[in-house]
N, C-alpha and C. Protein backbone atom coordinates (compact mmCIF):
# COMPACT_ATOMS: atom_id res chain seq x y z
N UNK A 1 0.85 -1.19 0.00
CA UNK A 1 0.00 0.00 0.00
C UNK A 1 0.89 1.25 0.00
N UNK A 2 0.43 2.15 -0.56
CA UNK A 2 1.51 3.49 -1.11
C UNK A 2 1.52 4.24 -0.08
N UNK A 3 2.57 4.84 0.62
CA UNK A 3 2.52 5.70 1.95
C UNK A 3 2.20 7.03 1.39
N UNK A 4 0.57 7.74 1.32
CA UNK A 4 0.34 8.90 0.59
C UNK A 4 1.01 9.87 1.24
N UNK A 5 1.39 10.11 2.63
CA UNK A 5 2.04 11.34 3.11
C UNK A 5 3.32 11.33 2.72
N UNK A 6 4.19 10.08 2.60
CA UNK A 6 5.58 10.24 1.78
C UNK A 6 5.40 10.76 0.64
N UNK A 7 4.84 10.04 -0.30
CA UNK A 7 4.38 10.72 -1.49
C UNK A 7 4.33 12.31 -1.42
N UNK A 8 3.88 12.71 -1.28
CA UNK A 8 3.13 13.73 -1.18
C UNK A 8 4.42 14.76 -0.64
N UNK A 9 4.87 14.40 -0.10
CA UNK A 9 6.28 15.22 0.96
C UNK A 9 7.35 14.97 -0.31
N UNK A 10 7.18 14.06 -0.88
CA UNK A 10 8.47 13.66 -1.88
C UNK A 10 8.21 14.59 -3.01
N UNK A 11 6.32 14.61 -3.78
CA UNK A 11 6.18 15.77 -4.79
C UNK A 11 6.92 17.04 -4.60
N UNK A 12 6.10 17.33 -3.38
CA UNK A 12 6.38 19.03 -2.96
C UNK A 12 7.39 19.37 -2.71
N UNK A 13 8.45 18.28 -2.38
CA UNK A 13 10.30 18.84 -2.30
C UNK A 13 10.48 19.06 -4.10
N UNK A 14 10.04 17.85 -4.76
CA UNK A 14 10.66 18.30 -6.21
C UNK A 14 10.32 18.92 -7.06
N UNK A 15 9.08 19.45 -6.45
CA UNK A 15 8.45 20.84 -7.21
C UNK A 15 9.20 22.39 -6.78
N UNK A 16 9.53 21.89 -5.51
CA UNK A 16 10.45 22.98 -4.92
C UNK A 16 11.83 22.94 -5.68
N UNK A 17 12.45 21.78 -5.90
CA UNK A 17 13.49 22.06 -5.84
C UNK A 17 13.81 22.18 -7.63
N UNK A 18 12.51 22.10 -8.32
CA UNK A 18 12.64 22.46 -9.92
C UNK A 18 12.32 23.88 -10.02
N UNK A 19 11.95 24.45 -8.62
CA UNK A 19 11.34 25.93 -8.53
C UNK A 19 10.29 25.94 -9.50
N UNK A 20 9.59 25.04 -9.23
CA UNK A 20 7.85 25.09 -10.54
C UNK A 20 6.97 26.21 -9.42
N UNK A 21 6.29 27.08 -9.51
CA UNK A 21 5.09 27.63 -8.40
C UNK A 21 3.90 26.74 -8.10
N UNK A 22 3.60 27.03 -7.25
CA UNK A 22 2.04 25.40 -7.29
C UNK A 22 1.57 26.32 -6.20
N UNK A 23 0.12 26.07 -6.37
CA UNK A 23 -0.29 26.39 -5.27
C UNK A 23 -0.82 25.37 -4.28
N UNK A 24 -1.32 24.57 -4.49
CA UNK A 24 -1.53 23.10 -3.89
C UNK A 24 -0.73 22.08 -4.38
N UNK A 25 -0.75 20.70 -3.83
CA UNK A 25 -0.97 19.41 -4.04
C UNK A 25 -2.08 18.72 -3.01
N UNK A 26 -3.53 18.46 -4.07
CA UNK A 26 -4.48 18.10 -3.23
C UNK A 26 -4.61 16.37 -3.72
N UNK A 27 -4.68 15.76 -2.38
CA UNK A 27 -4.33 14.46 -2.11
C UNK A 27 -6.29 13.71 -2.59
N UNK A 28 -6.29 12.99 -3.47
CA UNK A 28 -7.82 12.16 -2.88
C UNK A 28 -7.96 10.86 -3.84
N UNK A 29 -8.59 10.22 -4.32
CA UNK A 29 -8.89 8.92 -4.42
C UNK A 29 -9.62 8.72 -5.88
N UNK A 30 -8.77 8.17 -6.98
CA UNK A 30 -8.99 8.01 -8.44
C UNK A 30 -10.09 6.83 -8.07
N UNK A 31 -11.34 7.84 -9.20
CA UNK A 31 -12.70 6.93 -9.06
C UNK A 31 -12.20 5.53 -9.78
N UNK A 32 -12.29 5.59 -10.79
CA UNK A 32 -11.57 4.66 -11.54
C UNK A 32 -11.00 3.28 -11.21
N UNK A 33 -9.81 3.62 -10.13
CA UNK A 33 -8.97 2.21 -9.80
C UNK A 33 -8.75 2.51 -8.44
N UNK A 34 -9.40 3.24 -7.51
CA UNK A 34 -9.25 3.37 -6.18
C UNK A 34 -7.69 3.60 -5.82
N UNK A 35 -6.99 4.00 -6.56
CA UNK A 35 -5.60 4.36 -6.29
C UNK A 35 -5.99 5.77 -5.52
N UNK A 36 -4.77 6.28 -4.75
CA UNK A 36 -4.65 7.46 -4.14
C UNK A 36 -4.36 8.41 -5.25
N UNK A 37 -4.70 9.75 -5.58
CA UNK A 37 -3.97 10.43 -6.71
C UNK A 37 -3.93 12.01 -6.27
N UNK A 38 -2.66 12.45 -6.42
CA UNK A 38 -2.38 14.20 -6.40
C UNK A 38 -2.50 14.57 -7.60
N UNK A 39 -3.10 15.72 -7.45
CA UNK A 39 -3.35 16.67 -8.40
C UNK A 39 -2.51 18.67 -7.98
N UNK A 40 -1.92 18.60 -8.61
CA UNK A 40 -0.74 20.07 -8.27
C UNK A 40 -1.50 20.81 -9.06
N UNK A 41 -1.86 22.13 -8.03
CA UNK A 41 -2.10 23.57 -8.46
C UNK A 41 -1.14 24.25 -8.64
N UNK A 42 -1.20 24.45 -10.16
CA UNK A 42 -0.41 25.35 -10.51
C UNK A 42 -0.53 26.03 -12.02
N UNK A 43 -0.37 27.38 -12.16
CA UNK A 43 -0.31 28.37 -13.30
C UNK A 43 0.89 28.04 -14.31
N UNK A 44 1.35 27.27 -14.08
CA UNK A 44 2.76 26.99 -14.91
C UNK A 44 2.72 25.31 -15.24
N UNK A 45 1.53 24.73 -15.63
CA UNK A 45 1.21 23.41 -15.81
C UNK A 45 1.85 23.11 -17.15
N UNK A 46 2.31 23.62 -18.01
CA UNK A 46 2.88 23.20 -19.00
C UNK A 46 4.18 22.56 -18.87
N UNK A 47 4.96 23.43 -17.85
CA UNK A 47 6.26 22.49 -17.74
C UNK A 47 6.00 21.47 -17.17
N UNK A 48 5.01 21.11 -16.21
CA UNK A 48 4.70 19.99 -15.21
C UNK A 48 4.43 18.86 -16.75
N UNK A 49 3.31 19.60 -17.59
CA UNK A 49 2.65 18.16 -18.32
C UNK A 49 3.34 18.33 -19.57
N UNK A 50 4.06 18.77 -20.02
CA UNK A 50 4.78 18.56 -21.38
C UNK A 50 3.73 18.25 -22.14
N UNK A 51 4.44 17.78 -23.75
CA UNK A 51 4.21 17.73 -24.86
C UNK A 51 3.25 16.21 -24.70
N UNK A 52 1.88 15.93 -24.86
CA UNK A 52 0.89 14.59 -24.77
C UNK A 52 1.35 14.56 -23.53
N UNK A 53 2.04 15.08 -22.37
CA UNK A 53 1.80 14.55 -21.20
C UNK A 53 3.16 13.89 -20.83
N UNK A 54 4.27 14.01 -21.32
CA UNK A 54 5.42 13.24 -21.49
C UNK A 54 6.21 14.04 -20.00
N UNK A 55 6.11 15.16 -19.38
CA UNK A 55 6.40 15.69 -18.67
C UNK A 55 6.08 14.91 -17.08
N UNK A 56 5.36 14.63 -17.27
CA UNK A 56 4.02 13.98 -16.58
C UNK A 56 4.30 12.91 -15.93
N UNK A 57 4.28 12.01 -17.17
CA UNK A 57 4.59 10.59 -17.04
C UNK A 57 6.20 10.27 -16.12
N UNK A 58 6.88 11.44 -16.27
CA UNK A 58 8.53 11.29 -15.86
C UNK A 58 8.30 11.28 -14.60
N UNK A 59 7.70 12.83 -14.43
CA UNK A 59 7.50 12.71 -12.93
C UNK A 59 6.61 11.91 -11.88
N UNK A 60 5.57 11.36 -12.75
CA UNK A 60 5.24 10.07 -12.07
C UNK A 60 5.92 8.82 -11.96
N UNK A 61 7.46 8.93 -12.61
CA UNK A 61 8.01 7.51 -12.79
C UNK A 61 9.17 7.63 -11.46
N UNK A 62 9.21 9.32 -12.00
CA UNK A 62 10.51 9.55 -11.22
C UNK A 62 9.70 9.66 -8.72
N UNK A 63 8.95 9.82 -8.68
CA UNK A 63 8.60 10.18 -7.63
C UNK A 63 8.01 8.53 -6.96
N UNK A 64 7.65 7.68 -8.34
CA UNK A 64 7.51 6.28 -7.84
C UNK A 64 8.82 5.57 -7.47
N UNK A 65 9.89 5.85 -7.91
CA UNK A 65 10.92 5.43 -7.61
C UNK A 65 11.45 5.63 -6.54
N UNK A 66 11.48 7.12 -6.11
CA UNK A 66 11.69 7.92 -4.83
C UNK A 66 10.82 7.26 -3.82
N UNK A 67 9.51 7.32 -4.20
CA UNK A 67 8.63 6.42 -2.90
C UNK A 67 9.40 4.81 -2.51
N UNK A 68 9.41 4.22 -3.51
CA UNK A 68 9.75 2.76 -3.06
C UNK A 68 11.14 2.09 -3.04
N UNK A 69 11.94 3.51 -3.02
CA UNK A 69 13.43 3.28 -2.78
C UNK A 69 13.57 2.79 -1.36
N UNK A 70 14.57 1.96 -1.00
CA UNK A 70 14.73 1.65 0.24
C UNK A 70 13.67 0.81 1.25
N UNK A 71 12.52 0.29 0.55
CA UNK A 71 11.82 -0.28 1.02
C UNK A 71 11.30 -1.63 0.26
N UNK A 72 10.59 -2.74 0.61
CA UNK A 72 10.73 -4.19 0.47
C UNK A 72 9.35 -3.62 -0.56
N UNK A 73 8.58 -2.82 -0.77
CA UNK A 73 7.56 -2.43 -1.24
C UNK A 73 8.23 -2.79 -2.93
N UNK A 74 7.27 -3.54 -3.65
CA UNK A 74 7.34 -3.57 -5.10
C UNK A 74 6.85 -2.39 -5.78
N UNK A 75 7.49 -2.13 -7.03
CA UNK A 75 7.04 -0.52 -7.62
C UNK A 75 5.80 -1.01 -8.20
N UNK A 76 5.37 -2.28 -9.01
CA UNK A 76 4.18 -2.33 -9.50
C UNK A 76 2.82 -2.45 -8.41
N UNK A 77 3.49 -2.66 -7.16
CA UNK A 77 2.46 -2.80 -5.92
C UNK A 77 1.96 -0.98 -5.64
N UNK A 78 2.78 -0.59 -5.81
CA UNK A 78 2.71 1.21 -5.06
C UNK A 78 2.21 1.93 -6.57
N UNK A 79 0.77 1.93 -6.42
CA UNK A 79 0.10 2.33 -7.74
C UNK A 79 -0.35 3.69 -7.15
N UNK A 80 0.24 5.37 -7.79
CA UNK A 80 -1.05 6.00 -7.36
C UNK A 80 -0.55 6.97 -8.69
N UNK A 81 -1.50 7.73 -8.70
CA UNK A 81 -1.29 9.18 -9.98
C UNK A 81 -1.68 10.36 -9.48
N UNK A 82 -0.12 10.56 -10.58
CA UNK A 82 -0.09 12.70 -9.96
C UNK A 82 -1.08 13.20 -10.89
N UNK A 83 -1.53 13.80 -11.35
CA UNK A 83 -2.17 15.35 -12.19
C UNK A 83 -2.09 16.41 -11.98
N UNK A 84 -2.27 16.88 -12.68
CA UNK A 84 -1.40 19.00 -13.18
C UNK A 84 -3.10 19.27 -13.34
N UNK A 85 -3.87 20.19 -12.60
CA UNK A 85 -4.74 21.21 -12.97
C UNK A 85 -6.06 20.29 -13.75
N UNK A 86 -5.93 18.92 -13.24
CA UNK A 86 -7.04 17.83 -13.75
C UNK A 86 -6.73 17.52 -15.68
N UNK A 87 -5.52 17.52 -15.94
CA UNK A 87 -5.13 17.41 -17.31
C UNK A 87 -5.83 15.85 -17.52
N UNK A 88 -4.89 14.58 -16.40
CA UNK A 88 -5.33 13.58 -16.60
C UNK A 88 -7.18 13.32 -16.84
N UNK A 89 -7.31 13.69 -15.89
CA UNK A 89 -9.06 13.63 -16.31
C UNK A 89 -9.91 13.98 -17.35
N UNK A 90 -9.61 15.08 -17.87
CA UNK A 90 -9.46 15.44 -19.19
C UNK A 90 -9.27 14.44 -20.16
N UNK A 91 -7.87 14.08 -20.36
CA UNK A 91 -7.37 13.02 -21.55
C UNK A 91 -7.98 11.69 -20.60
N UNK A 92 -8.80 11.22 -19.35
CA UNK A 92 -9.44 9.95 -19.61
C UNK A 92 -10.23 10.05 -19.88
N UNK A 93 -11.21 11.41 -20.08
CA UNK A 93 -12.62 11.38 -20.97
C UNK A 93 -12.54 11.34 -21.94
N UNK A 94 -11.62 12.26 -22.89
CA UNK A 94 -11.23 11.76 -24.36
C UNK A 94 -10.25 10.40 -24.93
N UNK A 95 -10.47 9.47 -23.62
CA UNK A 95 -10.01 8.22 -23.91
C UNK A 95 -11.21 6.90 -24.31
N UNK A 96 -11.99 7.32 -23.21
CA UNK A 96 -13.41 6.56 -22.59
C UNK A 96 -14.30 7.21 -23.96
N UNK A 97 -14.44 8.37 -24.65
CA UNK A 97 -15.18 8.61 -25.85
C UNK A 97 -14.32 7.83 -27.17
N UNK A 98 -13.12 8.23 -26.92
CA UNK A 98 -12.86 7.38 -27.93
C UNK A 98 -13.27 6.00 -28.15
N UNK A 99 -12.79 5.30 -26.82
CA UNK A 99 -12.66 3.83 -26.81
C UNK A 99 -14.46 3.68 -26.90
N UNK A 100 -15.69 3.99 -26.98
CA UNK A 100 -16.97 4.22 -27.27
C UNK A 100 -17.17 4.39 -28.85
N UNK A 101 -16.83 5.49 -29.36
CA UNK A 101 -16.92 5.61 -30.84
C UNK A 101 -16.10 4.73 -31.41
N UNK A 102 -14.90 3.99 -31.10
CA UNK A 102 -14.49 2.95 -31.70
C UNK A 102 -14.93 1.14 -31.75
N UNK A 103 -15.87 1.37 -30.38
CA UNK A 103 -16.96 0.27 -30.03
C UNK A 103 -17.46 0.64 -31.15
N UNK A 104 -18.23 1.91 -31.35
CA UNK A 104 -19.72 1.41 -32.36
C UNK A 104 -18.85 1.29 -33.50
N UNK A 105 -17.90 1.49 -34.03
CA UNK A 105 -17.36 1.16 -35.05
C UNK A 105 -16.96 -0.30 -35.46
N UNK A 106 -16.55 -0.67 -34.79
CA UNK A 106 -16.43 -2.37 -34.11
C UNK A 106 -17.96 -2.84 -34.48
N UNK A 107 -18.55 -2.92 -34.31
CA UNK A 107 -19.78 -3.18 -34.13
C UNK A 107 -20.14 -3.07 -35.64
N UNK A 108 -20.60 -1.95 -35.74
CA UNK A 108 -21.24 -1.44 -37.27
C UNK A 108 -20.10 -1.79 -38.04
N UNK A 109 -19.34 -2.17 -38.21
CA UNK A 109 -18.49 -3.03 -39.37
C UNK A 109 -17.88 -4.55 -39.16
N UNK A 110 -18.27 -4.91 -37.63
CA UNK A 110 -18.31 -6.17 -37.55
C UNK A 110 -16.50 -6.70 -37.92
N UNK A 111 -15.58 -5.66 -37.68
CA UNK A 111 -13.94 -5.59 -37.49
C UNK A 111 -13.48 -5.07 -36.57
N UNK A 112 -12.43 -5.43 -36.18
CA UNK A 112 -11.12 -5.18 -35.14
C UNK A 112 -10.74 -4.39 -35.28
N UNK A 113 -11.19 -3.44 -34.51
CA UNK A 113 -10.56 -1.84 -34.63
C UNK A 113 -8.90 -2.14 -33.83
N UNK A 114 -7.86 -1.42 -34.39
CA UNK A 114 -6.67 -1.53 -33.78
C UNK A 114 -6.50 -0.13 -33.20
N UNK A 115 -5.97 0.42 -32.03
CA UNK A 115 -6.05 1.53 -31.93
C UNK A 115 -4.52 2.08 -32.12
N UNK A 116 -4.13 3.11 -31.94
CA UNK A 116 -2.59 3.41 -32.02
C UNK A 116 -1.92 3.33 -30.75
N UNK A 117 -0.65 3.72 -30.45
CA UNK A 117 -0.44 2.85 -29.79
C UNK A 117 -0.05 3.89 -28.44
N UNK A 118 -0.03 3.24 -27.19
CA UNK A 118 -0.41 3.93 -25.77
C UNK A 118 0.34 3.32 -25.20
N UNK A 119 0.26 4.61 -23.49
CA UNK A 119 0.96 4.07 -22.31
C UNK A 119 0.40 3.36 -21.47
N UNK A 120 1.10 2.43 -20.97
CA UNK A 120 0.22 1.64 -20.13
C UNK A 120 -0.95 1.96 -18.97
N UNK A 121 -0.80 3.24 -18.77
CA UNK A 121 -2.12 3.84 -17.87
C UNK A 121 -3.36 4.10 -19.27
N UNK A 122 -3.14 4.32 -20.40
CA UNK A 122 -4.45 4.65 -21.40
C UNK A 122 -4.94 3.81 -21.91
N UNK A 123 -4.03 2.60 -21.64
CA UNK A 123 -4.90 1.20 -22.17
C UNK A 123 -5.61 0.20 -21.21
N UNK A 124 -5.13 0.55 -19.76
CA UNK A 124 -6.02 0.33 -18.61
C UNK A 124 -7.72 0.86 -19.11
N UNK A 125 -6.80 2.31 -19.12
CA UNK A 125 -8.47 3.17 -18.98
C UNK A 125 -9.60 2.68 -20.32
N UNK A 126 -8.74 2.26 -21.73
CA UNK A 126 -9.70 1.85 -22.68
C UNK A 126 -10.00 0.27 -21.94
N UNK A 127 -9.23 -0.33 -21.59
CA UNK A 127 -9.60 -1.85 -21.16
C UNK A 127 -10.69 -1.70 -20.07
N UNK A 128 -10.71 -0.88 -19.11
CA UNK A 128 -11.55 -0.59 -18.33
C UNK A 128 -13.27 -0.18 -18.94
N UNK A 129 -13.37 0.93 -19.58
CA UNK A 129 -14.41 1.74 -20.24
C UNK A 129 -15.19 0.45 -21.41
N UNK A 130 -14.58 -0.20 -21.57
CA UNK A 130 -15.09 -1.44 -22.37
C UNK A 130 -15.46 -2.64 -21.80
N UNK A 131 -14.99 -2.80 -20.68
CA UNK A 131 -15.05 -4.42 -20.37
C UNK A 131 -16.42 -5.04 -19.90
N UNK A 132 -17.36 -4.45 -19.55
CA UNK A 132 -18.56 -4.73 -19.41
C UNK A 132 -19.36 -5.05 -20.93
N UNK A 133 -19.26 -4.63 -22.01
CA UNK A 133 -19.62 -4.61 -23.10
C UNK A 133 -19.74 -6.05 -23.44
N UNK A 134 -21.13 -6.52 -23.48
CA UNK A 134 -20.60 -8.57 -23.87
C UNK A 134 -20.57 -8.63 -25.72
N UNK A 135 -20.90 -8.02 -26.29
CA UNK A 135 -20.17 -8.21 -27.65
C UNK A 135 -18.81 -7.36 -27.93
N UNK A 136 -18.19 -7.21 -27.04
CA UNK A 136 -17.11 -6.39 -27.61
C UNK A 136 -15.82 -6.84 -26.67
N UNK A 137 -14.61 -7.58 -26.71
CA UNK A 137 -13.55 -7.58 -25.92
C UNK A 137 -12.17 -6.73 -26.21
N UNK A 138 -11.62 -6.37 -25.64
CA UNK A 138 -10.46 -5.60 -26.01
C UNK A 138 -8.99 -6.82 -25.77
N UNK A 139 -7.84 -6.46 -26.05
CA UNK A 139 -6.63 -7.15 -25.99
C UNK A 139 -5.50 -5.76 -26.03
N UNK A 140 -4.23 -6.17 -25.48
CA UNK A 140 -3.32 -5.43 -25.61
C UNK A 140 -2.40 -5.98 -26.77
N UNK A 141 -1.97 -5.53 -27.85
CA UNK A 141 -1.00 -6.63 -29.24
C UNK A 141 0.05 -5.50 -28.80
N UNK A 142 1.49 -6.20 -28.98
CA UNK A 142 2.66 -5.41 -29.60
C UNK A 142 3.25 -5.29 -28.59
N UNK A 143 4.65 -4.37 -28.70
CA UNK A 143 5.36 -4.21 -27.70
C UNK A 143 6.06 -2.91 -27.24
N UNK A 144 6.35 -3.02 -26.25
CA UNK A 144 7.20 -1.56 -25.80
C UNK A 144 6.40 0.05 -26.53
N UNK A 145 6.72 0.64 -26.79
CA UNK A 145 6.22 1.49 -27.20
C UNK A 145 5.04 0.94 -28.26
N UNK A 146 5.75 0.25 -28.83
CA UNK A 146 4.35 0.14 -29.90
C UNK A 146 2.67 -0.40 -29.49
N UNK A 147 2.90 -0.61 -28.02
CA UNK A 147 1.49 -1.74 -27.44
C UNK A 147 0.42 -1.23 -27.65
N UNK A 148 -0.60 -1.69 -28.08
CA UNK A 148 -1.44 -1.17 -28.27
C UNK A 148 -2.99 -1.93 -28.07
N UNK A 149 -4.09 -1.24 -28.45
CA UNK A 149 -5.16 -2.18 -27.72
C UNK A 149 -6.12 -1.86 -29.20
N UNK A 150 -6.17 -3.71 -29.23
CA UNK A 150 -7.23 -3.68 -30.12
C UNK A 150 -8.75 -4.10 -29.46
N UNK A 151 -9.41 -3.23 -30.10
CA UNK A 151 -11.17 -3.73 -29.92
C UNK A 151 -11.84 -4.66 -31.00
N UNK A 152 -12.19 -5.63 -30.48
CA UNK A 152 -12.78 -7.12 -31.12
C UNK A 152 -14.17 -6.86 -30.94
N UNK A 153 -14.70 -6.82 -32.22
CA UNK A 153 -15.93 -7.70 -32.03
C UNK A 153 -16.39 -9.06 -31.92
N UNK A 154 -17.24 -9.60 -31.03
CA UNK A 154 -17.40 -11.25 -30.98
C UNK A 154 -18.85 -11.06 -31.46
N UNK A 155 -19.00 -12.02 -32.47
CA UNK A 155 -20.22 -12.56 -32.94
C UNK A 155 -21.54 -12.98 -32.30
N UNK A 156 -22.39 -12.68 -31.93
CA UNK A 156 -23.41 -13.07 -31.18
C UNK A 156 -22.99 -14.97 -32.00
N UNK A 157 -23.53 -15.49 -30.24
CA UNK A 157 -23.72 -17.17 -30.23
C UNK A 157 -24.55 -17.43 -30.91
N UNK A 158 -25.13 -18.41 -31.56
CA UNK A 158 -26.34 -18.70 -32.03
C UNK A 158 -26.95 -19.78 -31.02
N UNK A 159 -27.88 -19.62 -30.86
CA UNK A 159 -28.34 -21.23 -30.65
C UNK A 159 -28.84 -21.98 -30.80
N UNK A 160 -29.08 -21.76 -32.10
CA UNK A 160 -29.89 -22.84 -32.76
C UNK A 160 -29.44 -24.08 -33.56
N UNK A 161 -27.78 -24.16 -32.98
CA UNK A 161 -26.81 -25.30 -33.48
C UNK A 161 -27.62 -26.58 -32.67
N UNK A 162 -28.55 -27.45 -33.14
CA UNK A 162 -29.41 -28.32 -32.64
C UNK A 162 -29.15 -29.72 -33.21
């Protein structure tokens, strides 16, 4: 389980010590996957979230590392997410619409939509936003950078194989 007050003490030193301004880091609980997640106030969110978010992703890699240094804690066990000014939330609604308009597409052409290719937190969120769907399954194909998630359509059963 992720120690949120370390966390949280570990952001706010390296926001300090990149001299970024923030006015918060408010601590609370991603609906989504029940992970803990900070979100940093701040007027200068561009350097925080870079170019698609690449800014972002560092400092969530780099502050997971910092958390589970020195401790028996596994890094894939200590799951939580930062956000800049609710950016993430943002790009998971235009993930969850996508991964929707590419359902009905799936569907109404009765093919495997392939999508392009993502970080492993955006193919959670499409694997997630889909998985209830009983004609439609998703998969992750490919590798390393290239991974990506295709949406399957499955054929209604018949049952009249008698």
């Amino acid at each position: 389980m992720a120690d949120t007050s370390k966390i949280k003490t570990i952001l706010e030193d390296i926001l300090r010590l990149m001299k970024v301004p923030f006015d918060s880091v408010e601590e609370s609980t991603n609906e989504g996957t029940g992970s803990p997640k900070f979100t940093i106030r701040t007027a200068e969110s561009s350097i925080l979230i870079g170019t698609k978010g690449a800014h972002l992703m560092a400092l969530n890699h780099v502050v997971k590392k910092m958390a589970t240094q020195g401790t028996e804690e596994d890094e894939a066990a200590t799951r939580f997410f930062i956000d800049v000014n609710n950016y993430q939330e943002k790009v998971e609604e235009e993930l969850k619409n996508k991964a929707k308009i590419m359902c009905e597409r799936a569907r109404s052409f009765k093919v495997d939509i392939e999508l392009d290719p993502m970080s492993s937190y955006e193919r959670m969120i499409i694997h997630a936003a889909l998985q209830n769907i009983p004609d439609i399954k998703t998969e992750s194909k490919g590798e390393g950078r290239n991974r990506r998630v295709v949406i399957k359509y499955l054929e209604p059963r018949s049952s009249d194989n008698i």
